[in-house]
Protein backbone atom coordinates (compact mmCIF):
# COMPACT_ATOMS: atom_id res chain seq x y z
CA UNK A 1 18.52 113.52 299.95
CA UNK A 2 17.02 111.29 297.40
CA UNK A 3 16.44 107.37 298.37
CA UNK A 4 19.18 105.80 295.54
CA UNK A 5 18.49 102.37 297.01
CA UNK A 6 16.09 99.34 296.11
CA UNK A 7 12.62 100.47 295.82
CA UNK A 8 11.25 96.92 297.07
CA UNK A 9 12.36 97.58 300.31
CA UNK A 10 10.03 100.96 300.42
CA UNK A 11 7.01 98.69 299.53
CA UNK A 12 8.00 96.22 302.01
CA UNK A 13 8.77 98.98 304.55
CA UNK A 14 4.46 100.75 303.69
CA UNK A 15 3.58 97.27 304.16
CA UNK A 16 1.91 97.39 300.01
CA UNK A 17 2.76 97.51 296.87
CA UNK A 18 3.75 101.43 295.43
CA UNK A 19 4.03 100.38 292.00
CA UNK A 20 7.42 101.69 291.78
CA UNK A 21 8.90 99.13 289.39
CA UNK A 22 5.88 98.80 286.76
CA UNK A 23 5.37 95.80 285.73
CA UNK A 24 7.39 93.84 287.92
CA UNK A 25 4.99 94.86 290.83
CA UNK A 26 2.16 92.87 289.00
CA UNK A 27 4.66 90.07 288.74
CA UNK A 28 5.38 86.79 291.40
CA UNK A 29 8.82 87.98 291.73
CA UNK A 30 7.27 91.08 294.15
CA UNK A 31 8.09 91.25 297.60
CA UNK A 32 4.95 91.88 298.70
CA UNK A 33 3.50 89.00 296.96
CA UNK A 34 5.54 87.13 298.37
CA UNK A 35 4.73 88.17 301.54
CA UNK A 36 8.16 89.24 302.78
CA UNK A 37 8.22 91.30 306.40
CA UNK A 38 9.14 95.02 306.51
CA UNK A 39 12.82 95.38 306.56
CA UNK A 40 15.31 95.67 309.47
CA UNK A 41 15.89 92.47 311.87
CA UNK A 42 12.33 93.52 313.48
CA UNK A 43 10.18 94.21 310.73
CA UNK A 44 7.95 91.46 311.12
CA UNK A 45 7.49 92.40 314.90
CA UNK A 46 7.08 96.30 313.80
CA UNK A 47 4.83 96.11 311.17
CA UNK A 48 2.40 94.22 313.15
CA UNK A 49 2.24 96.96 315.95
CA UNK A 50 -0.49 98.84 317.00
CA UNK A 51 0.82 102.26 315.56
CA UNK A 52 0.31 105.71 317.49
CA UNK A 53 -1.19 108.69 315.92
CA UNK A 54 1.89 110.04 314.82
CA UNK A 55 3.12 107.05 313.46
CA UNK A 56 -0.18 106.91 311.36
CA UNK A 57 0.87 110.63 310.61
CA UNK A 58 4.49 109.95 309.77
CA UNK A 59 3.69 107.05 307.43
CA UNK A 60 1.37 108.80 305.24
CA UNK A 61 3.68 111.08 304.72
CA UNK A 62 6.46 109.30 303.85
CA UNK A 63 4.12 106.78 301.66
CA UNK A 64 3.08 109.83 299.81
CA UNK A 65 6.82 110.99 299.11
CA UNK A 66 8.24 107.19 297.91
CA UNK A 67 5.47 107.42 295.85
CA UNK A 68 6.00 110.50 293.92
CA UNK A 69 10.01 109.87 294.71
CA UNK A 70 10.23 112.69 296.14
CA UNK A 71 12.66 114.24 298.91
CA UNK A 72 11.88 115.95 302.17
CA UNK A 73 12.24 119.35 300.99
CA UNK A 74 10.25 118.89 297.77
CA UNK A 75 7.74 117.30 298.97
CA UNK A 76 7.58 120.01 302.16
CA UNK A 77 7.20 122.94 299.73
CA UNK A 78 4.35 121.20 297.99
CA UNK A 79 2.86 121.02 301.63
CA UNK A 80 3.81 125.03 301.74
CA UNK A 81 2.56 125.87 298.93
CA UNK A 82 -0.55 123.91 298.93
CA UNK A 83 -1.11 125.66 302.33
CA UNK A 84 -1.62 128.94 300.85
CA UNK A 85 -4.12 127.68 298.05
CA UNK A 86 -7.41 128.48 298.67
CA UNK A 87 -9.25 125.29 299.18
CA UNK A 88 -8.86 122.03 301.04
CA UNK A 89 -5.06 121.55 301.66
CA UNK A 90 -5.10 117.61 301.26
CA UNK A 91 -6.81 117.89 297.75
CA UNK A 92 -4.43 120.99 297.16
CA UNK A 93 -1.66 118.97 297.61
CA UNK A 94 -2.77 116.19 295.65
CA UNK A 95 -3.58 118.69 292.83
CA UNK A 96 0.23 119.91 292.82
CA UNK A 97 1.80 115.85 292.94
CA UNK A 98 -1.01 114.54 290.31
CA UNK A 99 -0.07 117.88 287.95
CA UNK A 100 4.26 117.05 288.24
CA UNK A 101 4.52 116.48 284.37
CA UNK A 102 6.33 112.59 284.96
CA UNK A 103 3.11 111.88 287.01
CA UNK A 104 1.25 113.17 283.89
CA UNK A 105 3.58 111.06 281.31
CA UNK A 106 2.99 107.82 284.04
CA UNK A 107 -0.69 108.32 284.06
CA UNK A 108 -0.93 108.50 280.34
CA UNK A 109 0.21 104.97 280.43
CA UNK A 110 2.94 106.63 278.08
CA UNK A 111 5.54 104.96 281.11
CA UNK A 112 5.00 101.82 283.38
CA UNK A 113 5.89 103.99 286.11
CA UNK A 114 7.25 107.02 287.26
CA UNK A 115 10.54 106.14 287.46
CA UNK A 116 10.64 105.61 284.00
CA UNK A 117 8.29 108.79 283.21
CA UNK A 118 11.60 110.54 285.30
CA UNK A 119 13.93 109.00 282.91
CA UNK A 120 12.21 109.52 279.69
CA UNK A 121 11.68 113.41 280.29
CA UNK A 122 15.50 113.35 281.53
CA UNK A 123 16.66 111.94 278.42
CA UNK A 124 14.71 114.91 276.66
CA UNK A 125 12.36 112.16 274.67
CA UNK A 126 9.00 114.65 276.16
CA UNK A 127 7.52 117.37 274.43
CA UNK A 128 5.54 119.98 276.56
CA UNK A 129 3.49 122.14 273.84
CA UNK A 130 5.81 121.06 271.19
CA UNK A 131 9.41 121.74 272.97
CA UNK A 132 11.00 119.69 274.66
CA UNK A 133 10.81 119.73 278.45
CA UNK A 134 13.59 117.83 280.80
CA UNK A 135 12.49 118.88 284.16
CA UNK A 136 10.48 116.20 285.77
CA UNK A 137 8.70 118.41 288.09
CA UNK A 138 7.21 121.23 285.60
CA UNK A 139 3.29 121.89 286.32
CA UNK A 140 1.36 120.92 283.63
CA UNK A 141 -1.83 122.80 283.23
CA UNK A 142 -5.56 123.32 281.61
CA UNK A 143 -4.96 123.07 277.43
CA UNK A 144 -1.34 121.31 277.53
CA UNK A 145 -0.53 119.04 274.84
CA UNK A 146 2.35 116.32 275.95
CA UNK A 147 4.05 113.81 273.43
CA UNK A 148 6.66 111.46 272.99
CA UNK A 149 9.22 112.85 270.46
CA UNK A 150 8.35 111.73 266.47
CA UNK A 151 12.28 110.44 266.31
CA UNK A 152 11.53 108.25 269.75
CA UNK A 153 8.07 106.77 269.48
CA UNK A 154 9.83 103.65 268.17
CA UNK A 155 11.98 102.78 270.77
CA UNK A 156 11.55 99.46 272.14
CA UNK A 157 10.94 100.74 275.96
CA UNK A 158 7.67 102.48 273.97
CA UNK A 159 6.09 99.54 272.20
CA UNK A 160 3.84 98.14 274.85
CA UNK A 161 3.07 101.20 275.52
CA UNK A 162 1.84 102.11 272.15
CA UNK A 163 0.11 98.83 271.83
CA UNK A 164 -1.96 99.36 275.48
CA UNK A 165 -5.50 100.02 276.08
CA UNK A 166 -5.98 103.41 277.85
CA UNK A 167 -6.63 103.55 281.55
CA UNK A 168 -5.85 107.51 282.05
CA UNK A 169 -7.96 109.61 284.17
CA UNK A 170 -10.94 111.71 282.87
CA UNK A 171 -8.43 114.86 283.43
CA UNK A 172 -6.25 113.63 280.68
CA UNK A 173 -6.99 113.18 276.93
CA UNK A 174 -4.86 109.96 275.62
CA UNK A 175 -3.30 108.83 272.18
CA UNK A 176 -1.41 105.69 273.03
CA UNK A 177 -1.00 104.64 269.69
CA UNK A 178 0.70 108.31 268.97
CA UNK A 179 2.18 108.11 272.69
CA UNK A 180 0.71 111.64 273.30
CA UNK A 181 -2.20 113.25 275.24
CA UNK A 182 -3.39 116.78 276.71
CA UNK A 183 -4.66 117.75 279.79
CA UNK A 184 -8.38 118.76 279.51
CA UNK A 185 -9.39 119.69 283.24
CA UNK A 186 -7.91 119.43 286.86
CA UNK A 187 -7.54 116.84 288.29
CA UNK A 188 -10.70 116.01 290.74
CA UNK A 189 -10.75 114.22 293.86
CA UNK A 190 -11.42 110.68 292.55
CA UNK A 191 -8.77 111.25 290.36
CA UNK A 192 -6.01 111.32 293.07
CA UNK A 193 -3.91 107.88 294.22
CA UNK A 194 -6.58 106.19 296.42
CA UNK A 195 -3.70 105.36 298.64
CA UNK A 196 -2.63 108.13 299.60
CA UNK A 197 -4.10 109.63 303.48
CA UNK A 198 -3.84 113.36 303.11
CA UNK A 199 -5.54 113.98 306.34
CA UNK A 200 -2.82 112.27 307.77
CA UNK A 201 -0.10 114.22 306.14
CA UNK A 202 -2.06 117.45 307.08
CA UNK A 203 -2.02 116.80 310.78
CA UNK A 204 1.90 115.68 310.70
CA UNK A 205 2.88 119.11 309.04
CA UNK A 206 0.60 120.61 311.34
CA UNK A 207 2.25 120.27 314.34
């Protein structure tokens, strides 16, 4: 089941900020700013404990899925499939969550975050090779072109957007002004969210 509540409370639970809100994470108003304890009536106690192994393990994982939002079973099949990719699982993995087309429209710095990226291609305001594309989780690949729709680009959400400098990763080719972009390589290993411990996430499915 998808998490439907506040996303604070997942930063405050990883102990750091996830950027799930944008903007607002930059902002004083963040929890984690302000310094506020993990949640629960122990947090403070909990968060400050030596953790075992697998609660190294378990974290990483479930750092990596709040993230991408993500539920259990999507974010287990990734680990499936990425299993049965030749290569190193971890930066298999990573290949398949950095390559999810609203991680694509986030990183273009086409949304604030990828909440929003989620909303925008659910709205159908995305174009994926010139149609329109409403699934979140498509696979972009090697020559895709990606674009906000002509009748949308002047939507007030999409201003700042527009207006940015971008900060997109070598694997992606960026238009901000034109709010569209195409993917020019795969994603490489500096490319992937620094945060994230696959080796960790490895070892918990692993088990």
């Amino acid at each position: 089941m998808k998490y439907t509540g506040p996303v604070c409370r997942l930063c405050r639970r990883e102990g750091e900020k996830l950027f799930l809100k944008g903007a607002r994470c930059e902002g004083p108003k963040c929890p984690i700013t302000k310094g506020r304890p993990a949640p629960g009536q122990h947090g403070l106690t909990a968060s400050a404990a030596k953790k075992s192994e697998y609660a190294k393990q378990m974290r990483a994982k479930q750092k990596a899925k709040r993230i991408f939002s993500l539920t259990e079973r999507a974010f287990s099949n990734y680990y499936e499939a990425s299993e049965r990719r030749q290569g190193v699982t971890g930066d298999e993995l990573l290949k398949f969550l950095e390559k999810r087309f609203d991680n694509v429209i986030y990183r273009a710095g086409i949304a604030s975050s990828r909440k929003q990226a989620r909303q925008l291609i659910g709205h159908g305001l995305c174009r994926l090779n010139g149609r329109v594309v409403d699934i979140a989780s498509v696979q972009v690949k090697v020559g895709d072109k990606f674009e906000i729709k002509d009748s949308r680009k002047q939507l007030p959400i999409l201003k700042d957007s527009s207006a940015k400098k971008s900060l997109a990763p070598r694997w992606l080719k960026v238009d901000l002004k034109n709010l569209s972009g195409e993917v020019v390589a795969e994603p490489a290993k500096d490319d992937f969210e620094k945060s994230i411990e696959s080796q960790y996430i490895i070892e918990y499915y692993s088990k």
